[in-house]
Protein backbone atom coordinates (compact mmCIF):
# COMPACT_ATOMS: atom_id res chain seq x y z
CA UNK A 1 85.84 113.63 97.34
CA UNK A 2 84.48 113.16 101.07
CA UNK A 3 81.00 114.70 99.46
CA UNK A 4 81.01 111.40 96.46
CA UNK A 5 82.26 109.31 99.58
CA UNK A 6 78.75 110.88 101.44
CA UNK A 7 76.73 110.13 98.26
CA UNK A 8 77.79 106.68 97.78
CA UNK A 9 77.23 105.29 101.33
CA UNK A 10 73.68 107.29 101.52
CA UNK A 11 72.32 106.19 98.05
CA UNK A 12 74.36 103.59 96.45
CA UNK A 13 75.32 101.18 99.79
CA UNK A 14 71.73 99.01 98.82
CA UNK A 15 73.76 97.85 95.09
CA UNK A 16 76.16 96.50 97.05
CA UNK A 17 74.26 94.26 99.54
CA UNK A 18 74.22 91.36 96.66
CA UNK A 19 77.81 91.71 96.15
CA UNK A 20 80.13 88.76 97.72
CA UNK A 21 82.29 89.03 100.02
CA UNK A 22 84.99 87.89 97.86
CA UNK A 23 84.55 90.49 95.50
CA UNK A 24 84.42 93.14 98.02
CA UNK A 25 87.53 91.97 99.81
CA UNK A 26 89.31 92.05 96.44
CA UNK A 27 87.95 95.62 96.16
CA UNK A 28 90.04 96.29 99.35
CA UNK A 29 93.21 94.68 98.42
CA UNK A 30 93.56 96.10 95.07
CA UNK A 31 92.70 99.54 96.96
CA UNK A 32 95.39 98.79 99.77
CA UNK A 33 98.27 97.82 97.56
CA UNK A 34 98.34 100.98 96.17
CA UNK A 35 98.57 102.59 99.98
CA UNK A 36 101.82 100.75 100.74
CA UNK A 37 105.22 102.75 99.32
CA UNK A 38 107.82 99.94 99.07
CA UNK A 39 110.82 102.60 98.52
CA UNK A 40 110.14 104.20 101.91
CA UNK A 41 110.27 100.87 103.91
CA UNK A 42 113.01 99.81 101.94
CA UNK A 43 114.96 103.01 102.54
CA UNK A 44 113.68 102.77 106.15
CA UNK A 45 115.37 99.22 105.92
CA UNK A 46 118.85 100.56 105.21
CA UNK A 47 118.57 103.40 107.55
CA UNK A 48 117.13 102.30 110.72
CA UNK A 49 116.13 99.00 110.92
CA UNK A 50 114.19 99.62 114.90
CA UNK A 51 112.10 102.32 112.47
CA UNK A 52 111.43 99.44 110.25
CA UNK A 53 110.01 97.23 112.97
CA UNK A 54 108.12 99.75 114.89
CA UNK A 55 106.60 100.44 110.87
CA UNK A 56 105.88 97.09 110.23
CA UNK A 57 104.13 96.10 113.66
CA UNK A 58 102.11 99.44 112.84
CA UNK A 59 100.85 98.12 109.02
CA UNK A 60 100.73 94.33 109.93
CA UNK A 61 98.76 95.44 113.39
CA UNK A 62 96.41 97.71 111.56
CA UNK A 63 95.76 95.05 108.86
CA UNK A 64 95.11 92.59 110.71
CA UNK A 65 93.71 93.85 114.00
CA UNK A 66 92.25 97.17 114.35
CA UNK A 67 93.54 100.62 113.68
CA UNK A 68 94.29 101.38 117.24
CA UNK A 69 96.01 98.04 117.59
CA UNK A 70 97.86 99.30 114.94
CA UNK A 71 98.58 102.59 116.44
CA UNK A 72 99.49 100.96 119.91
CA UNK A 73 102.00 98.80 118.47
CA UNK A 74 103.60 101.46 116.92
């Protein structure tokens, strides 16, 4: 996988300089939605809700900060 990853940035990044933004960003929604498991934070809900907050500062930071911002909050 990390050597079609390789390929793709090396040889194929130039397609995608015509591409909008829009449709990229949708690219990284649809990709994201599928990285979020709603049973854990739910079950994290009912079982310790300080584990829930300290979870969700950690997604919502690294969504819409940075990834360390996200990792500081947590």
């Amino acid at each position: 996988m990390a050597l079609a990853v390789m390929i793709t940035l090396l040889f194929l990044t130039p397609l995608f300089h015509h591409t909008p933004l829009v449709v990229l960003s949708s690219i990284i929604m649809a990709a994201m939605l599928g990285l979020i498991d709603y049973e854990a934070a739910i079950h994290l809900w009912q079982v310790d809700k300080f584990d829930f907050v300290v979870c969700m500062s950690a997604y919502l930071g690294v969504i819409f900060a940075d990834i360390e911002i996200g990792l500081i909050l947590a």
